[in-house]
PDB file of N, CA and C in Angstrom:
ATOM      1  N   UNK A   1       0.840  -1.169   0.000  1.00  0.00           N
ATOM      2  CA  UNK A   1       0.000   0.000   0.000  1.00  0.00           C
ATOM      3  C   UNK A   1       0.892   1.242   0.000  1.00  0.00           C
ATOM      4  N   UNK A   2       0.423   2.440  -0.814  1.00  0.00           N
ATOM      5  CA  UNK A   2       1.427   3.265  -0.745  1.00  0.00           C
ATOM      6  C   UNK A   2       0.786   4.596   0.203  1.00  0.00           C
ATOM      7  N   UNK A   3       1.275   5.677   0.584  1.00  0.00           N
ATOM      8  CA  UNK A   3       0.474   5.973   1.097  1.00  0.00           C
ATOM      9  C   UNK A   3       1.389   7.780   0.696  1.00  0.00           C
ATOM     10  N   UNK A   4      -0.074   8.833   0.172  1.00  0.00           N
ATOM     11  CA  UNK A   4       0.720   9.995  -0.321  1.00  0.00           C
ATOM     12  C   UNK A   4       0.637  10.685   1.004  1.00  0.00           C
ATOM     13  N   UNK A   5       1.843  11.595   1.014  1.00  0.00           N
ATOM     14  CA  UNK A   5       1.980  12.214   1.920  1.00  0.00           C
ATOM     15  C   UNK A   5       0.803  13.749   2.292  1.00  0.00           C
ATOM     16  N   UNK A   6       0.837  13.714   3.794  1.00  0.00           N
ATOM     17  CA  UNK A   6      -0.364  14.696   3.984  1.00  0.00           C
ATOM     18  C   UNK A   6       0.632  16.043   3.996  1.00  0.00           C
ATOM     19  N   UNK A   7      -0.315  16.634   3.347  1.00  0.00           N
ATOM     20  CA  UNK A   7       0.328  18.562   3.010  1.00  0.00           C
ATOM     21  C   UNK A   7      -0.652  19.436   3.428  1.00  0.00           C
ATOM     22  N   UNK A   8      -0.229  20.475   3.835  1.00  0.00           N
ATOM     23  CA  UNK A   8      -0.750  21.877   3.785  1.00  0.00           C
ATOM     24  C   UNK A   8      -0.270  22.996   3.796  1.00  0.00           C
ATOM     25  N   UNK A   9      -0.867  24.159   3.287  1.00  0.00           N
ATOM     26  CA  UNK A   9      -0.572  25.450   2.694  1.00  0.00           C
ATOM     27  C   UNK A   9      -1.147  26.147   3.674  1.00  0.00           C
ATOM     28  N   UNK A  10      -0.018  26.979   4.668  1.00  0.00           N
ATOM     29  CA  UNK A  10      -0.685  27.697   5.578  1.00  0.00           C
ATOM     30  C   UNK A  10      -1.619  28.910   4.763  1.00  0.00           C
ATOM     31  N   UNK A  11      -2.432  30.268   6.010  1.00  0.00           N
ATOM     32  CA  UNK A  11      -2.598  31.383   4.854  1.00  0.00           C
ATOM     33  C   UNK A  11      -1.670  32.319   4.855  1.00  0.00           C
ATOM     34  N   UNK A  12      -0.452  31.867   5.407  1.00  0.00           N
ATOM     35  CA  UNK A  12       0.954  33.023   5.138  1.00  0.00           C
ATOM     36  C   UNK A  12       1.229  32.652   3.963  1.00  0.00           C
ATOM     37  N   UNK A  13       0.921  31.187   3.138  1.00  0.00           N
ATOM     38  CA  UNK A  13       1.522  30.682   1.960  1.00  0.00           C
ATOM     39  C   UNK A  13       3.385  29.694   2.146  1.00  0.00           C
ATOM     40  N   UNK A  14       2.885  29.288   3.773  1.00  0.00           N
ATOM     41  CA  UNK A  14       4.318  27.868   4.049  1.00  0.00           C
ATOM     42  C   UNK A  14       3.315  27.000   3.795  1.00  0.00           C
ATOM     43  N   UNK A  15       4.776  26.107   3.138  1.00  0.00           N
ATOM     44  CA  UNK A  15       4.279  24.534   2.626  1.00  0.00           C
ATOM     45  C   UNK A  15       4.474  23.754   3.830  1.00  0.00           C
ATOM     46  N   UNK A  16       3.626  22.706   4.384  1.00  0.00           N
ATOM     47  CA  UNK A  16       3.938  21.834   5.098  1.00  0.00           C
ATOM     48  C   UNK A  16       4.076  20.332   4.476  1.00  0.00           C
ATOM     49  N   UNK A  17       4.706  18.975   4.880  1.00  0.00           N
ATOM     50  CA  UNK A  17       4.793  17.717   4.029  1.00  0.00           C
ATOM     51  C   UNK A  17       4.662  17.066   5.178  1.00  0.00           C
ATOM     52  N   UNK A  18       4.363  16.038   5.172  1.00  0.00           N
ATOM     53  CA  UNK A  18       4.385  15.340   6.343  1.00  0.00           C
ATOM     54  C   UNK A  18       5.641  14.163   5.415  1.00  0.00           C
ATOM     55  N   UNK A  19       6.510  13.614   6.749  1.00  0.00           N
ATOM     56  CA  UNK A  19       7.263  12.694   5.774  1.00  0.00           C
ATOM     57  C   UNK A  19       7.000  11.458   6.510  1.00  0.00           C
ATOM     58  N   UNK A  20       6.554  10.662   5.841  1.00  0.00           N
ATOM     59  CA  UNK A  20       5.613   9.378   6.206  1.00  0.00           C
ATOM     60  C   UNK A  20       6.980   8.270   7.064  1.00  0.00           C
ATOM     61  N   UNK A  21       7.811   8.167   5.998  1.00  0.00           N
ATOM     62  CA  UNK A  21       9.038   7.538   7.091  1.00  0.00           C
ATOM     63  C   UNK A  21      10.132   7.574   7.328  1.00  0.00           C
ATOM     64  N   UNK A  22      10.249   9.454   7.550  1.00  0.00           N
ATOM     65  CA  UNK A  22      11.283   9.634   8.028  1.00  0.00           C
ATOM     66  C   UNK A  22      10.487  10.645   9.246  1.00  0.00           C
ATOM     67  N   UNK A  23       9.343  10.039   9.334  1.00  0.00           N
ATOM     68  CA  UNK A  23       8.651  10.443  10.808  1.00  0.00           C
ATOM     69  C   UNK A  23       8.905  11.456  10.837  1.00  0.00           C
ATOM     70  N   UNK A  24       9.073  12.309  10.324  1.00  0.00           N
ATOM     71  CA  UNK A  24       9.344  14.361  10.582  1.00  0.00           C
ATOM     72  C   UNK A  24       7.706  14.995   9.823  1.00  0.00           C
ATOM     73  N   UNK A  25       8.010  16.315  10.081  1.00  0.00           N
ATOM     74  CA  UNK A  25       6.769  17.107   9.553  1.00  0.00           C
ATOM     75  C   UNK A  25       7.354  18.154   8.548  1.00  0.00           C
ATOM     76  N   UNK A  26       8.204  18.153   7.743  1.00  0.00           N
ATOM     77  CA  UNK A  26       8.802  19.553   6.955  1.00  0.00           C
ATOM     78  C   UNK A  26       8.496  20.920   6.462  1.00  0.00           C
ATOM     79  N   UNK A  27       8.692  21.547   6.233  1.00  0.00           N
ATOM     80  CA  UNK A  27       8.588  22.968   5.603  1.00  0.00           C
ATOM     81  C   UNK A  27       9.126  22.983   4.515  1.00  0.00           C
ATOM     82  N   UNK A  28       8.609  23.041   3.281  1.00  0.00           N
ATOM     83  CA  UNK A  28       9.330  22.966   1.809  1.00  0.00           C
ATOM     84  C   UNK A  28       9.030  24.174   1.222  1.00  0.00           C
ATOM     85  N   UNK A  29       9.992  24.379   0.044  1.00  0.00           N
ATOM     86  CA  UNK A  29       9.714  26.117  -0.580  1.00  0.00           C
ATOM     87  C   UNK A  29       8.398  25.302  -1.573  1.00  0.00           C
ATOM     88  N   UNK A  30       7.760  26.819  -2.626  1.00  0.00           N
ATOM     89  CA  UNK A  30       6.568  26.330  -3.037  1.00  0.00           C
ATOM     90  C   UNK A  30       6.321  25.586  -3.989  1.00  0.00           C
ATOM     91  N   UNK A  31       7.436  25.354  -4.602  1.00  0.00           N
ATOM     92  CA  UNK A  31       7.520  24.359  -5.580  1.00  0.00           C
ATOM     93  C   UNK A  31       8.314  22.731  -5.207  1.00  0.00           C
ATOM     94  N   UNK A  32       8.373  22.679  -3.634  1.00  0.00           N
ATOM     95  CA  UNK A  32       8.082  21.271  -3.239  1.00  0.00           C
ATOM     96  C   UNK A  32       9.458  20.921  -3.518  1.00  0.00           C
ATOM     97  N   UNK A  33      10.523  21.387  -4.084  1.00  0.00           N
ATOM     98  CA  UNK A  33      12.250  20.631  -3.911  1.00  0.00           C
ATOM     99  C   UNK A  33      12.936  21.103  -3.268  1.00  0.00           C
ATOM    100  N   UNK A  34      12.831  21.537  -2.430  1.00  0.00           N
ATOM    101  CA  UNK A  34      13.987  22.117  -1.218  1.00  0.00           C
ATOM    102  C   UNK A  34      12.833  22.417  -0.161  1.00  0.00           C
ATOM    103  N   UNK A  35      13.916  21.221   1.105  1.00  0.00           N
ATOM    104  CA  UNK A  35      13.452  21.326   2.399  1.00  0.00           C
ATOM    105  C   UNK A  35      14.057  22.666   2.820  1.00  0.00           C
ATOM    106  N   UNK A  36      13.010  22.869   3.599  1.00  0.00           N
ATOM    107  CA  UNK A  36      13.283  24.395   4.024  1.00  0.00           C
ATOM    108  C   UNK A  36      13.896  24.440   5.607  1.00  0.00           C
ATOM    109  N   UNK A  37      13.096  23.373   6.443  1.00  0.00           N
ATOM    110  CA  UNK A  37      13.335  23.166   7.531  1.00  0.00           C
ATOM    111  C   UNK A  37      12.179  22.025   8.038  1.00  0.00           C
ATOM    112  N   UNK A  38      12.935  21.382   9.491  1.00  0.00           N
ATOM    113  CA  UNK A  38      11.902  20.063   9.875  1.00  0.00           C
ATOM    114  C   UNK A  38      11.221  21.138  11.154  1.00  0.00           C
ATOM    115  N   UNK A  39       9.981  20.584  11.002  1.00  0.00           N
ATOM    116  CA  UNK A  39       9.316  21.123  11.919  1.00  0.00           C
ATOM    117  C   UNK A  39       8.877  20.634  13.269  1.00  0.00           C
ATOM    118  N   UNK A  40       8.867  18.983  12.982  1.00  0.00           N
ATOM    119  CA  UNK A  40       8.745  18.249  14.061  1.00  0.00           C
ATOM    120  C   UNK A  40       9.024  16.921  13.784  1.00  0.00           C
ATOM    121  N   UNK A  41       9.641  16.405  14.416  1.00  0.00           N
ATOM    122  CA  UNK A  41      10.012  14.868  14.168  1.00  0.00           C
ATOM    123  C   UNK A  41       9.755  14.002  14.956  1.00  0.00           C
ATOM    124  N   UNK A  42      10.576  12.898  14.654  1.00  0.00           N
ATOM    125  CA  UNK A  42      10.271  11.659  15.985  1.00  0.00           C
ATOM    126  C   UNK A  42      10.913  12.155  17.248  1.00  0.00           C
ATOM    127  N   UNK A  43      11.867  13.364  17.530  1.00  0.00           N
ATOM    128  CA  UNK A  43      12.299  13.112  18.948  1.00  0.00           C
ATOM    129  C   UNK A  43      10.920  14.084  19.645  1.00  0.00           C
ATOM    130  N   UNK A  44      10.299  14.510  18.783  1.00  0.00           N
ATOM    131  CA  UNK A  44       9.085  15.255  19.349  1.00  0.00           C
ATOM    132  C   UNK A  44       7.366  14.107  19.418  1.00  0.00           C
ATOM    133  N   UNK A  45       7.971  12.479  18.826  1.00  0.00           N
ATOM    134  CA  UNK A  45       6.648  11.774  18.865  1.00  0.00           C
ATOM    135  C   UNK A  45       6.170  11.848  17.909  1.00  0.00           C
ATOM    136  N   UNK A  46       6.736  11.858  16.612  1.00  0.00           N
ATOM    137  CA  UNK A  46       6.163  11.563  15.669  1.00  0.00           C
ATOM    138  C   UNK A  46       6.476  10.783  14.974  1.00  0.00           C
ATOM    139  N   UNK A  47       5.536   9.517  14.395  1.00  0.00           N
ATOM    140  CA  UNK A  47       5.899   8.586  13.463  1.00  0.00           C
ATOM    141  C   UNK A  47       4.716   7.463  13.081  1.00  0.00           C
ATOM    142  N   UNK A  48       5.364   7.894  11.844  1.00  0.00           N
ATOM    143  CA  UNK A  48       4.362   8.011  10.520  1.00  0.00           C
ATOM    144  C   UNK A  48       3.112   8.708   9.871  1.00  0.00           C
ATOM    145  N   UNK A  49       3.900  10.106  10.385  1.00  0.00           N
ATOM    146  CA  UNK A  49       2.505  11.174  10.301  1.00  0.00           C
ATOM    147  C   UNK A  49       1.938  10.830   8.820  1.00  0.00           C
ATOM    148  N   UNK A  50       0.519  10.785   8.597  1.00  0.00           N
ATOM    149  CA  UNK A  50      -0.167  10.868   7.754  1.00  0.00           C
ATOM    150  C   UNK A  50      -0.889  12.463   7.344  1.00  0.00           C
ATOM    151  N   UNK A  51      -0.997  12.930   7.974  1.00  0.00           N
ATOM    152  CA  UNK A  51      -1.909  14.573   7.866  1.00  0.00           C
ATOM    153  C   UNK A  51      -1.172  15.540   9.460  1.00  0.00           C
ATOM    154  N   UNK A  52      -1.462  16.750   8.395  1.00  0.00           N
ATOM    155  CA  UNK A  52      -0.795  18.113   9.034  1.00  0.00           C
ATOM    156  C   UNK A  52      -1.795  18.879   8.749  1.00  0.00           C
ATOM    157  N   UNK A  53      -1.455  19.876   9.655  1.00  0.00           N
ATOM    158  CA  UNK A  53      -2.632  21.487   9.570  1.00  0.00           C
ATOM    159  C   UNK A  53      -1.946  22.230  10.319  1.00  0.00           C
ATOM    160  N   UNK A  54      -2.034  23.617  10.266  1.00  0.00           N
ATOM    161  CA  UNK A  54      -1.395  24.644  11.149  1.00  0.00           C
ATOM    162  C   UNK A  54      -2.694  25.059  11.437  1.00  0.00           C
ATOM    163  N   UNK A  55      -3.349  25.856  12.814  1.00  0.00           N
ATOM    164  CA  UNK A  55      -4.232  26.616  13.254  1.00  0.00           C
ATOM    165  C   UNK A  55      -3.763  27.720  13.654  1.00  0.00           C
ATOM    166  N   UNK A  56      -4.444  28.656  12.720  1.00  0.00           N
ATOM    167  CA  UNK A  56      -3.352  30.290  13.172  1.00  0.00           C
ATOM    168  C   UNK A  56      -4.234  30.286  14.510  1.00  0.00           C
ATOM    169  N   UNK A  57      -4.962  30.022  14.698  1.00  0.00           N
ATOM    170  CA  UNK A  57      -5.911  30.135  15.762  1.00  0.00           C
ATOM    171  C   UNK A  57      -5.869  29.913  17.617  1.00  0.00           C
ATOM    172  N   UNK A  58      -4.832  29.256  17.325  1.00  0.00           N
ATOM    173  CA  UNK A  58      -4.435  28.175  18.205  1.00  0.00           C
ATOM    174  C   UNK A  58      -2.737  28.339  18.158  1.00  0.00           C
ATOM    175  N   UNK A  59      -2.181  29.031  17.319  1.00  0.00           N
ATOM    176  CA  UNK A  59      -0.698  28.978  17.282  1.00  0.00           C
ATOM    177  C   UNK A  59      -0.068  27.424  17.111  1.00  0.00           C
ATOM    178  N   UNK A  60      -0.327  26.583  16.514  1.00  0.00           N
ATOM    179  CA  UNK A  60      -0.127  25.357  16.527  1.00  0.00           C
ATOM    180  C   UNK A  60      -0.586  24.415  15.190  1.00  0.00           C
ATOM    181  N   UNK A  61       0.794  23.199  15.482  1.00  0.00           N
ATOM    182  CA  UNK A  61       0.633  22.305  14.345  1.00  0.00           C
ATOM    183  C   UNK A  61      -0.453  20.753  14.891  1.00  0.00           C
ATOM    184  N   UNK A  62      -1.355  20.631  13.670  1.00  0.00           N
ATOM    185  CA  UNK A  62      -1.632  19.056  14.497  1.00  0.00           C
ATOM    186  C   UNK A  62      -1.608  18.005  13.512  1.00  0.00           C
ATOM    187  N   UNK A  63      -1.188  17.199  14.418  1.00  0.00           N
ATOM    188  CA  UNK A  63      -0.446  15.963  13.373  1.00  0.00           C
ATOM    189  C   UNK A  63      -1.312  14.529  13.446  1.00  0.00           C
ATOM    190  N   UNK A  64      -1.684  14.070  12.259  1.00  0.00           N
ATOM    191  CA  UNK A  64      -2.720  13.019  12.691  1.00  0.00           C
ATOM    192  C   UNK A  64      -1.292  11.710  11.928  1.00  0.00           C
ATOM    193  N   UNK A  65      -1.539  10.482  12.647  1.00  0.00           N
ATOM    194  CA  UNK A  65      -0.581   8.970  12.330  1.00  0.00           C
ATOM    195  C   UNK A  65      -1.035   7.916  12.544  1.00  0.00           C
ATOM    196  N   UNK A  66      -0.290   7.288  11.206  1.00  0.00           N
ATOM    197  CA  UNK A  66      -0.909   5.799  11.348  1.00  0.00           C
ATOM    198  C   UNK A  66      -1.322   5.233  12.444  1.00  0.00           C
ATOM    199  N   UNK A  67      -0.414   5.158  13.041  1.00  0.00           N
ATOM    200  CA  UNK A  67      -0.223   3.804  14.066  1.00  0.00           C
ATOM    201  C   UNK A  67      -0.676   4.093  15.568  1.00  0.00           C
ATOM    202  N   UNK A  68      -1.661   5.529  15.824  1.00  0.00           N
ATOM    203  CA  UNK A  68      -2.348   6.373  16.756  1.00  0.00           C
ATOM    204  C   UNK A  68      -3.552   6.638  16.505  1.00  0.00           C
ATOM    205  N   UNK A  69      -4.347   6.330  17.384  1.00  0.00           N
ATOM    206  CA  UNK A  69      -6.059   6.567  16.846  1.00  0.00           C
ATOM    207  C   UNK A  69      -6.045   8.293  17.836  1.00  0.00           C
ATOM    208  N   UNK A  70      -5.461   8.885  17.918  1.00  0.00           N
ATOM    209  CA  UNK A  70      -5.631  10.167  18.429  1.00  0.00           C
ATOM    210  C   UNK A  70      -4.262  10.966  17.443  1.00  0.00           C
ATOM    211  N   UNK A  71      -4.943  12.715  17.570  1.00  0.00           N
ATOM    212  CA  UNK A  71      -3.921  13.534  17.012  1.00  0.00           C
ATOM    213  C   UNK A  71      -3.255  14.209  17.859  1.00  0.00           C
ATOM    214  N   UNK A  72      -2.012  14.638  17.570  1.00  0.00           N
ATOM    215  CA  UNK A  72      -0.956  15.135  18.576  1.00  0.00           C
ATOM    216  C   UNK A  72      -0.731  17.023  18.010  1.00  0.00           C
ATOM    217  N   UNK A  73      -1.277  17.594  19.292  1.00  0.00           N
ATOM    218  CA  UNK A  73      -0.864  18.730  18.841  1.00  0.00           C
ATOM    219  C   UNK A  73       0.591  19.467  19.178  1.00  0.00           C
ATOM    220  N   UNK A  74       1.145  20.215  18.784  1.00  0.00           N
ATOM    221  CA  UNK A  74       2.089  20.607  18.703  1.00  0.00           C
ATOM    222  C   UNK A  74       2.147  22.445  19.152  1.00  0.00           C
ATOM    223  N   UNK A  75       2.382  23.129  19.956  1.00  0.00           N
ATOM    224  CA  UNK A  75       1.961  24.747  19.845  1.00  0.00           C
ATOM    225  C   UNK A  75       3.775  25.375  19.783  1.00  0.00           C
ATOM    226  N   UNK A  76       3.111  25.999  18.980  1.00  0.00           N
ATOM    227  CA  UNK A  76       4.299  26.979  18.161  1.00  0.00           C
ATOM    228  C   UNK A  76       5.203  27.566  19.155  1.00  0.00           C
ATOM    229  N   UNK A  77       6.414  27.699  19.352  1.00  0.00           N
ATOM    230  CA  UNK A  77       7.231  28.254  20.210  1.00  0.00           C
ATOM    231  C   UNK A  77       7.492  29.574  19.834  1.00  0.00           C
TER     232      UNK A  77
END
């Protein structure tokens, strides 16, 4: 089974990727080939994120994963 990676486009216009197994959450420029920076990884509990979202609302990332029937939020430092 393959499984595409979960993305989102904040409304500042950052890319988010989720990287399915290298368990991180990235920041890519807008045309998707250069990592920009990791945003959260496994030493933060993540692995095998499937879906990302930023909530300007909330100051925070939330990360939904396979292998977790709950989502892990993350708040912006």
């Amino acid at each position: 089974m393959y499984f595409l990676p979960g993305l989102h486009v904040t409304d500042s216009g950052q890319v988010l990727v989720c990287g399915y197994l290298t368990h991180t959450v990235v920041q890519v420029d807008r045309d998707g080939r250069q990592i920009l920076a990791e945003v959260v990884t496994e030493n933060n509990g993540v692995i095998l994120p499937l879906s990302v979202y930023y909530s300007k609302h909330t100051r925070s990332i939330i990360v939904g994963m396979r292998n977790n029937t709950d989502i892990t939020v993350f708040k912006e430092q």
